[in-house]
C-alpha atoms as a PDB file:
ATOM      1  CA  UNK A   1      13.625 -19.475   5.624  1.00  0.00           C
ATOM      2  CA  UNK A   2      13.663 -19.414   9.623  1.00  0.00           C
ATOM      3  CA  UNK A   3      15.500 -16.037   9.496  1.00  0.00           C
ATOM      4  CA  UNK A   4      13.000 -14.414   6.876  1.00  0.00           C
ATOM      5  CA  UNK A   5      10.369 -16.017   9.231  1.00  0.00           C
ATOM      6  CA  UNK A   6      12.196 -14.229  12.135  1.00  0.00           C
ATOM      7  CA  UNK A   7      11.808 -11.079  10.505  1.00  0.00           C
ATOM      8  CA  UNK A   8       8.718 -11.022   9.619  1.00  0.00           C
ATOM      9  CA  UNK A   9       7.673 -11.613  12.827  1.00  0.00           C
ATOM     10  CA  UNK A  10       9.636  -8.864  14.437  1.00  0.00           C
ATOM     11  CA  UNK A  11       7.888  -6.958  12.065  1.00  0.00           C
ATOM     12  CA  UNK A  12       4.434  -7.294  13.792  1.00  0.00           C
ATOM     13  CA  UNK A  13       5.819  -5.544  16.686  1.00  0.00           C
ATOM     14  CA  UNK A  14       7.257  -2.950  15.002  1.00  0.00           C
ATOM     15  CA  UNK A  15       4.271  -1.666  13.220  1.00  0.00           C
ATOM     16  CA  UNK A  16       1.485  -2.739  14.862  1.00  0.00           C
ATOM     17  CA  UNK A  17       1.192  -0.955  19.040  1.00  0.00           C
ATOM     18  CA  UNK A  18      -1.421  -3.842  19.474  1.00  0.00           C
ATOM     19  CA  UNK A  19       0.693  -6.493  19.456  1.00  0.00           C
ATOM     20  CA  UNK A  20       2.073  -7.293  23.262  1.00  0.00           C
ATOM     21  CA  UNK A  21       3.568 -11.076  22.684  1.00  0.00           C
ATOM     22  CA  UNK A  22       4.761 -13.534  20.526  1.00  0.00           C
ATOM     23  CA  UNK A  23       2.750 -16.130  21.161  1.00  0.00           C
ATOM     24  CA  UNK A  24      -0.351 -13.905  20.497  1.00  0.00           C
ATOM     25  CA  UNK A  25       0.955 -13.229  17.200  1.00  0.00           C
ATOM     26  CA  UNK A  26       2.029 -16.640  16.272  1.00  0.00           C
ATOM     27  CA  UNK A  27      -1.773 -17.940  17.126  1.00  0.00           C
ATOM     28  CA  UNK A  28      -3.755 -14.966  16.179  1.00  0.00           C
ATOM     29  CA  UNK A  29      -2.468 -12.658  13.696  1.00  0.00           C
ATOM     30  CA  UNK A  30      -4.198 -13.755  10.440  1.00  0.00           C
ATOM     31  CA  UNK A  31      -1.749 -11.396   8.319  1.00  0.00           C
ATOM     32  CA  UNK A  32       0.981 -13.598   9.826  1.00  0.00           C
ATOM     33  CA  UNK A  33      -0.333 -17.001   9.312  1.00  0.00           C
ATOM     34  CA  UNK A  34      -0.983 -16.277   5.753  1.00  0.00           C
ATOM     35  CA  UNK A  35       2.518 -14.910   5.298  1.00  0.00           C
ATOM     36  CA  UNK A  36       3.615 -18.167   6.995  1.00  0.00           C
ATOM     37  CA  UNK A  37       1.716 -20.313   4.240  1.00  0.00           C
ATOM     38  CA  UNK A  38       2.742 -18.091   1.548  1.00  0.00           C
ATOM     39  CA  UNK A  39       6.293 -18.925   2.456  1.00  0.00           C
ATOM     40  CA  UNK A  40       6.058 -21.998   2.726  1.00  0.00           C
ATOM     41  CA  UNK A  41       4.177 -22.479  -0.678  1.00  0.00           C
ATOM     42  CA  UNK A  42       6.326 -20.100  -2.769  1.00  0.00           C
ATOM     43  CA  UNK A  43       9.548 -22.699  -1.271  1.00  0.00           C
ATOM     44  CA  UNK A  44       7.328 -25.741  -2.625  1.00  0.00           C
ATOM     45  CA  UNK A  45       6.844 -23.646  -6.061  1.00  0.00           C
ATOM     46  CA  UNK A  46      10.692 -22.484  -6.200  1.00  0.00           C
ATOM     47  CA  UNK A  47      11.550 -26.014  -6.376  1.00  0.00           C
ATOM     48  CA  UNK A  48       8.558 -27.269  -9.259  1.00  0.00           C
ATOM     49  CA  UNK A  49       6.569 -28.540  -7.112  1.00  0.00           C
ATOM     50  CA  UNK A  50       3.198 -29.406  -8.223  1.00  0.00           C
ATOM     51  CA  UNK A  51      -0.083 -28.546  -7.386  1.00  0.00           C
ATOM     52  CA  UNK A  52       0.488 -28.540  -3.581  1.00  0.00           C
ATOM     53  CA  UNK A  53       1.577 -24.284  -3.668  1.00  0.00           C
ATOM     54  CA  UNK A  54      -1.883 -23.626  -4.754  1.00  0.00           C
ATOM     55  CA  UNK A  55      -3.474 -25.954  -2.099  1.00  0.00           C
ATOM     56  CA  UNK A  56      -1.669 -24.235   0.483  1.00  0.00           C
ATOM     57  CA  UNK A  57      -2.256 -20.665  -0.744  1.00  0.00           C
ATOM     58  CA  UNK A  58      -6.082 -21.605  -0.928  1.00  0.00           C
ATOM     59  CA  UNK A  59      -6.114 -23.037   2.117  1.00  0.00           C
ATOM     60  CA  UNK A  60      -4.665 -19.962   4.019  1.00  0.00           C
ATOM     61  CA  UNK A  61      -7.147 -17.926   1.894  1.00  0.00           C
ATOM     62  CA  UNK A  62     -10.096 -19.833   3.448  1.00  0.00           C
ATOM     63  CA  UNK A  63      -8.371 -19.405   7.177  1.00  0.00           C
ATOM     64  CA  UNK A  64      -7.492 -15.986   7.077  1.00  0.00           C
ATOM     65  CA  UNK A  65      -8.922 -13.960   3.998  1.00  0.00           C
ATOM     66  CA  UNK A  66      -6.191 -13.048   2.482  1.00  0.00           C
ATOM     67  CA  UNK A  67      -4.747 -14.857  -0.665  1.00  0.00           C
ATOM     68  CA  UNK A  68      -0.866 -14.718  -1.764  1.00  0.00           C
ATOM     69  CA  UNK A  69      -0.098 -16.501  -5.344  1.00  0.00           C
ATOM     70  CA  UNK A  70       2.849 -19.062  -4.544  1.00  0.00           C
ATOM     71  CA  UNK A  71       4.795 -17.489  -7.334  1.00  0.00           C
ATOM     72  CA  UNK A  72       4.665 -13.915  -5.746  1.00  0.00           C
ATOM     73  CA  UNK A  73       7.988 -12.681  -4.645  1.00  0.00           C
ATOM     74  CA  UNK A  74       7.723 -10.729  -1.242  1.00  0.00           C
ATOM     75  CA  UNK A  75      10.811  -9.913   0.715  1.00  0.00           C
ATOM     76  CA  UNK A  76      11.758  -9.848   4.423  1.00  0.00           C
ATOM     77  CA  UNK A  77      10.175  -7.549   7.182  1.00  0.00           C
ATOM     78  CA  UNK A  78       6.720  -8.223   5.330  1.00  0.00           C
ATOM     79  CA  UNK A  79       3.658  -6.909   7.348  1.00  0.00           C
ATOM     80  CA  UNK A  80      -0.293  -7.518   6.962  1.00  0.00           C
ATOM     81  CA  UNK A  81      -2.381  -4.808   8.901  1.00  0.00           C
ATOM     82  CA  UNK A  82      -5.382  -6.931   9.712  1.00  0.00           C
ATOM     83  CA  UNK A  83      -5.343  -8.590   6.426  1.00  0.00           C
ATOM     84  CA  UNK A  84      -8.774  -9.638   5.575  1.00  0.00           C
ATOM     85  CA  UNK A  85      -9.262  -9.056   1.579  1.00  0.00           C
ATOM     86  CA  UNK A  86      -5.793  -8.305   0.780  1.00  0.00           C
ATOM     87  CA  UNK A  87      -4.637  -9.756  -2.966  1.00  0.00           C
ATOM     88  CA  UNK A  88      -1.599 -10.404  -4.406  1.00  0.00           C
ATOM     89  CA  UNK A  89      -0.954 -11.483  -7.497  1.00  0.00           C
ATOM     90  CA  UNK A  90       1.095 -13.834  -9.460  1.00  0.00           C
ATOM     91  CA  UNK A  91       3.718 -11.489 -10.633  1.00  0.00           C
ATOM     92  CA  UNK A  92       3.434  -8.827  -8.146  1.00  0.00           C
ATOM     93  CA  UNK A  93       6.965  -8.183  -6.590  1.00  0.00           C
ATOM     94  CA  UNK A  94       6.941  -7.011  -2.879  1.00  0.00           C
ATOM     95  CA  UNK A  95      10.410  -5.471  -1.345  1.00  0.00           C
ATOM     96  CA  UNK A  96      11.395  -4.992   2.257  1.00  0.00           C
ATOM     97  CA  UNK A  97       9.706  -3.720   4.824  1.00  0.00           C
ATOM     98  CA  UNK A  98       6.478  -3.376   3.128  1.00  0.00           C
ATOM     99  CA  UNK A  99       3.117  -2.687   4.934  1.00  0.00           C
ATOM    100  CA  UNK A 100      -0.368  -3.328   3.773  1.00  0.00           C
ATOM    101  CA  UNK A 101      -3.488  -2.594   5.505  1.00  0.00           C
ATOM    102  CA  UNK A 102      -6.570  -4.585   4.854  1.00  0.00           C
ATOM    103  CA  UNK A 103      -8.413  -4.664   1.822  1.00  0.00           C
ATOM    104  CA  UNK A 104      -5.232  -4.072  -0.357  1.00  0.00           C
ATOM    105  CA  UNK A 105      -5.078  -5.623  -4.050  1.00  0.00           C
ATOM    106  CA  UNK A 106      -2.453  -5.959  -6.053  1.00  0.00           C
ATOM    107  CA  UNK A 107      -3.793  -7.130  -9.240  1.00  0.00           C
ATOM    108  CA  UNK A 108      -4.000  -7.038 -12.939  1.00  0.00           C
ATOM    109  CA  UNK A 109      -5.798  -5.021 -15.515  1.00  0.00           C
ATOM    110  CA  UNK A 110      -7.315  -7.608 -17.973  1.00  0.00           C
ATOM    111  CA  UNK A 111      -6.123 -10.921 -19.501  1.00  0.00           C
ATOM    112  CA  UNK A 112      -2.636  -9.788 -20.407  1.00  0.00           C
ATOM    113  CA  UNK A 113       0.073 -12.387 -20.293  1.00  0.00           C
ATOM    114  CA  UNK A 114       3.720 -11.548 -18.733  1.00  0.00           C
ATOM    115  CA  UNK A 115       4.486  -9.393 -15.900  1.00  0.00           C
ATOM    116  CA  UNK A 116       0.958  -8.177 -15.139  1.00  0.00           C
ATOM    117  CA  UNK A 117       1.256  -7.837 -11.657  1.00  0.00           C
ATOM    118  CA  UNK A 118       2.656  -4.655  -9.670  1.00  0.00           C
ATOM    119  CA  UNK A 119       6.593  -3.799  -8.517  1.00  0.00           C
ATOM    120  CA  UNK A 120       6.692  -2.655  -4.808  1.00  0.00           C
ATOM    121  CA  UNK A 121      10.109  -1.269  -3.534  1.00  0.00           C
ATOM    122  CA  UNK A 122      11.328  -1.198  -0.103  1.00  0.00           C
ATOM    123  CA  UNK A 123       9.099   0.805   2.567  1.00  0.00           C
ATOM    124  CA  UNK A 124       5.919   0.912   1.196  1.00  0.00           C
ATOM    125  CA  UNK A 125       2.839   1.508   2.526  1.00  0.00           C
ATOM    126  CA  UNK A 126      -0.260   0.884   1.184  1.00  0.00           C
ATOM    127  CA  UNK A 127      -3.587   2.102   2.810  1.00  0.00           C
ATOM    128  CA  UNK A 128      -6.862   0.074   3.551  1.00  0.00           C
ATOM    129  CA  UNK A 129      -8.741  -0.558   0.987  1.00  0.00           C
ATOM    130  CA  UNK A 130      -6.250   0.723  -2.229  1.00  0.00           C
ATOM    131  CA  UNK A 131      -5.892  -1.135  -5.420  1.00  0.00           C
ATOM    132  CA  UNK A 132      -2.764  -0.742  -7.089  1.00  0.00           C
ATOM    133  CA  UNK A 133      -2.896  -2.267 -10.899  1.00  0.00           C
ATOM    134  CA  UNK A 134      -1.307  -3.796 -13.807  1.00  0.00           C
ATOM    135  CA  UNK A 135       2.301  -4.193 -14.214  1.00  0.00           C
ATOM    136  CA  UNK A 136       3.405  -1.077 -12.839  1.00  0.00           C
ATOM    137  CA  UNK A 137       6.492   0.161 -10.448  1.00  0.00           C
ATOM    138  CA  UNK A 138       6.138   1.678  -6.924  1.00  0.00           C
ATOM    139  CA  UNK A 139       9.195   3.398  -5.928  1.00  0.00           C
ATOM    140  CA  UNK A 140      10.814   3.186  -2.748  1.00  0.00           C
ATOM    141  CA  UNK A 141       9.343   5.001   0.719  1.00  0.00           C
ATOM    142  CA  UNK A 142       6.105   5.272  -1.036  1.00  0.00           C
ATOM    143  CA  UNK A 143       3.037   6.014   0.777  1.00  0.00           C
ATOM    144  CA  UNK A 144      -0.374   4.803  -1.097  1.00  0.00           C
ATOM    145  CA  UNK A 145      -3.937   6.835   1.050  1.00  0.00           C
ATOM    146  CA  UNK A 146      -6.483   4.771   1.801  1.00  0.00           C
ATOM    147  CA  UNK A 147      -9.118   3.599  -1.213  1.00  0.00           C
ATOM    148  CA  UNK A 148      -6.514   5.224  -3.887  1.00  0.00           C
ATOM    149  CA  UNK A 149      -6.070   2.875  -7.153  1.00  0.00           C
ATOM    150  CA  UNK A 150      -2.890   3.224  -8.705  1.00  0.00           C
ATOM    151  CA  UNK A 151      -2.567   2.333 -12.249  1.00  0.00           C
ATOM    152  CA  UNK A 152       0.914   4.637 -13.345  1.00  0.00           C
ATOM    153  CA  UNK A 153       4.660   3.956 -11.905  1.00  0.00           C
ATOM    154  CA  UNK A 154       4.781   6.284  -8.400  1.00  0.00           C
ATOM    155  CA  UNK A 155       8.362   7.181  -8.088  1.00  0.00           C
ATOM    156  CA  UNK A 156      10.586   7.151  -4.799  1.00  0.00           C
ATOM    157  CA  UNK A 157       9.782   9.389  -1.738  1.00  0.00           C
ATOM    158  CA  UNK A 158       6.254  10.334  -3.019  1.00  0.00           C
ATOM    159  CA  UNK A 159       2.659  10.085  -1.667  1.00  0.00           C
ATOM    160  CA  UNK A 160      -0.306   9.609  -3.775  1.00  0.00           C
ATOM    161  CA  UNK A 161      -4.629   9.101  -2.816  1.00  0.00           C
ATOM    162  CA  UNK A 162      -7.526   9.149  -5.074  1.00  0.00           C
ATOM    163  CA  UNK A 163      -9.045   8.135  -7.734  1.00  0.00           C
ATOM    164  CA  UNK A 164      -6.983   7.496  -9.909  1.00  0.00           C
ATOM    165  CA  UNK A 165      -4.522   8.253  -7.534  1.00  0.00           C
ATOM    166  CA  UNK A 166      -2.517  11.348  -8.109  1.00  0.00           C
ATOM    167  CA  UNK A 167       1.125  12.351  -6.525  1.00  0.00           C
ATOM    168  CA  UNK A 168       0.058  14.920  -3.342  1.00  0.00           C
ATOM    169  CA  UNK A 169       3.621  14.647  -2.120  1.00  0.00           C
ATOM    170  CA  UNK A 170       6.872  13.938  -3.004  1.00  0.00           C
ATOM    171  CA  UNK A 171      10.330  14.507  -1.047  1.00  0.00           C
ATOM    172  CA  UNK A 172      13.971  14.006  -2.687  1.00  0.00           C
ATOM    173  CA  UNK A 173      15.156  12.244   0.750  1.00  0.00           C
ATOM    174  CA  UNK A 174      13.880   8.926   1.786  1.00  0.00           C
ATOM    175  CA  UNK A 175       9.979   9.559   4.280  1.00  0.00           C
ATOM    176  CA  UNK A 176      11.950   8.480   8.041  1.00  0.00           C
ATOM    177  CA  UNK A 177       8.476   6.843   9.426  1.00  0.00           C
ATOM    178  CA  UNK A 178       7.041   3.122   8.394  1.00  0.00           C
ATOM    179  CA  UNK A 179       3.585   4.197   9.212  1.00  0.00           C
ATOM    180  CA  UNK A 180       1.228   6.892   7.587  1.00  0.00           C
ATOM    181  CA  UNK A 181      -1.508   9.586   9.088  1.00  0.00           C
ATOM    182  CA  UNK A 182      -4.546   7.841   6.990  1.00  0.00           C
ATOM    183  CA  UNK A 183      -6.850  11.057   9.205  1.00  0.00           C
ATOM    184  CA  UNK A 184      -4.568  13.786   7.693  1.00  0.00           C
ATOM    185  CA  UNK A 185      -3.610  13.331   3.845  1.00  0.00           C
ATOM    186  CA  UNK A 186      -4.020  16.417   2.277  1.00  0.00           C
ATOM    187  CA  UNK A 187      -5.868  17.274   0.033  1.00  0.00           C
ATOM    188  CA  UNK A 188      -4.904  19.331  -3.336  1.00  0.00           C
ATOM    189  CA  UNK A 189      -8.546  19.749  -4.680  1.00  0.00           C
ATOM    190  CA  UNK A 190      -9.736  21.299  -1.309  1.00  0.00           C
ATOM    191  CA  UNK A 191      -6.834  23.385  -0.878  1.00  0.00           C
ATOM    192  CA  UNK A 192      -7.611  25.002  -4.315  1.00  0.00           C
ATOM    193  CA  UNK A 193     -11.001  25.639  -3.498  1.00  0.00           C
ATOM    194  CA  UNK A 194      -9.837  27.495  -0.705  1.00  0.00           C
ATOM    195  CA  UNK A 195      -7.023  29.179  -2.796  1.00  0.00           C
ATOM    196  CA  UNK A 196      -9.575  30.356  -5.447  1.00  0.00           C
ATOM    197  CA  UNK A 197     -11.966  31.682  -2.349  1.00  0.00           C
ATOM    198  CA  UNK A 198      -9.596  33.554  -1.408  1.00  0.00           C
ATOM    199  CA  UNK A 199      -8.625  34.912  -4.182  1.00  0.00           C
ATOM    200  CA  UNK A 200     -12.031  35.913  -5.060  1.00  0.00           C
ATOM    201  CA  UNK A 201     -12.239  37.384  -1.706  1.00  0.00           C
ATOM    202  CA  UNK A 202      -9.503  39.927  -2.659  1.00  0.00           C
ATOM    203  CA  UNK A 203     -10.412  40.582  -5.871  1.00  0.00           C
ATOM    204  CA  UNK A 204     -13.796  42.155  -4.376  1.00  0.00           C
ATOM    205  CA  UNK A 205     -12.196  43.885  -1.902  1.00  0.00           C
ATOM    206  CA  UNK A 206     -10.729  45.912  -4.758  1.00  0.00           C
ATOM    207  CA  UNK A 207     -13.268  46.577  -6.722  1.00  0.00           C
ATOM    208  CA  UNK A 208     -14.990  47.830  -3.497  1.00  0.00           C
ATOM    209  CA  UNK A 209     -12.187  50.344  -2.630  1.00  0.00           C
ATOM    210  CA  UNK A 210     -11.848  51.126  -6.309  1.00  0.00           C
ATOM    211  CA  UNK A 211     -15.795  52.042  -6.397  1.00  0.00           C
ATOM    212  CA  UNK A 212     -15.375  54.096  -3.217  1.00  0.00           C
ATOM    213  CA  UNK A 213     -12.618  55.929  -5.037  1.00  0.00           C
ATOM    214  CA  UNK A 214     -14.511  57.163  -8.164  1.00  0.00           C
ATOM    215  CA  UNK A 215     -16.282  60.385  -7.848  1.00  0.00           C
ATOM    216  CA  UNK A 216     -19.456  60.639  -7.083  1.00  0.00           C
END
């Protein structure tokens, strides 16, 4: 557990510029004291313990504002942006190297039993604020824009935003950077606008020079 612990704490100062020493992350980062419950209450719930997981995990959700189900499985190089209102569920499944930003949920869709809970691969990012729903799979190197809510599998290498979110991107390599440009998603229904102005634009300017060219 003290290497995962390690690693999530190199993490930090991967991703986050802000960060400028380990003992101000150890005392103030709320995203990595409730990782640091979380693992300690998924170890207690690995092993049957009672009771005790869910004190912890509600305990660290009163300190921080950010609540992690003891039975969640979250891998290493694990990273909370801020943190405050981030969710994760029972069954959700987090890989490596996975970023969330605040306001995140991972959650279900209704009262279904079984895996109900999302699948995040390795790399993922998911933007403030984005809800990503039901037992679904997130491929690897995804990027998630801020305020999307996901509720269909995203595969590998692909970017989605809106609502419901929508692939805007995908690439058959894996994306090389950990972070995303939140400012500069694109976005598909403004671009066609734009397409369809300009389209229009040319379709006048020939029925202008058609006009001129008819005799008078």
């Amino acid at each position: 557990m003290l290497n995962i612990i390690r690693q999530d704490l190199s993490a930090v100062f991967d991703r986050d510029p802000a960060a400028t020493s380990t003992l101000e992350v150890i005392f103030t980062y709320a995203g990595f004291h409730a990782l640091l419950a979380y693992r300690i209450s998924h170890w207690l719930n690995t092993y049957g313990v009672p009771f005790f997981p869910r004190v912890i995990s509600q305990l660290a959700r009163w300190l921080t504002g950010i609540e992690i189900h003891p039975a969640a499985k979250i891998g290493t190089g694990f990273f909370i942006d801020h943190g405050m209102g981030v969710v994760i569920g029972e069954t959700a499944e987090i890989g490596d190297y996975v970023t969330l930003f605040q306001g995140v949920t991972l959650g279900g869709t209704g009262k279904e039993r079984g895996k109900r809970h999302p699948t995040l691969g390795n790399h993922v990012v998911v933007g403030a604020g984005a809800k990503i729903l039901g037992g679904i799979k997130i491929g690897d190197n995804v990027k998630i824009g801020a305020n999307s809510v996901v509720l269909k599998n995203v595969p590998a290498n692909s970017t989605v935003i809106g609502v419901p979110a929508r692939i805007i991107k995908s690439l058959g390599e894996r994306l090389p950077d950990a972070t995303m440009d939140h400012a500069n998603l694109p976005d598909p229904i403004s671009d066609r606008f734009v397409a369809l102005e300009q389209e229009l634009i040319e379709l006048r300017k020939k029925l202008e020079n058609r006009d001129s060219q008819l005799p008078s």
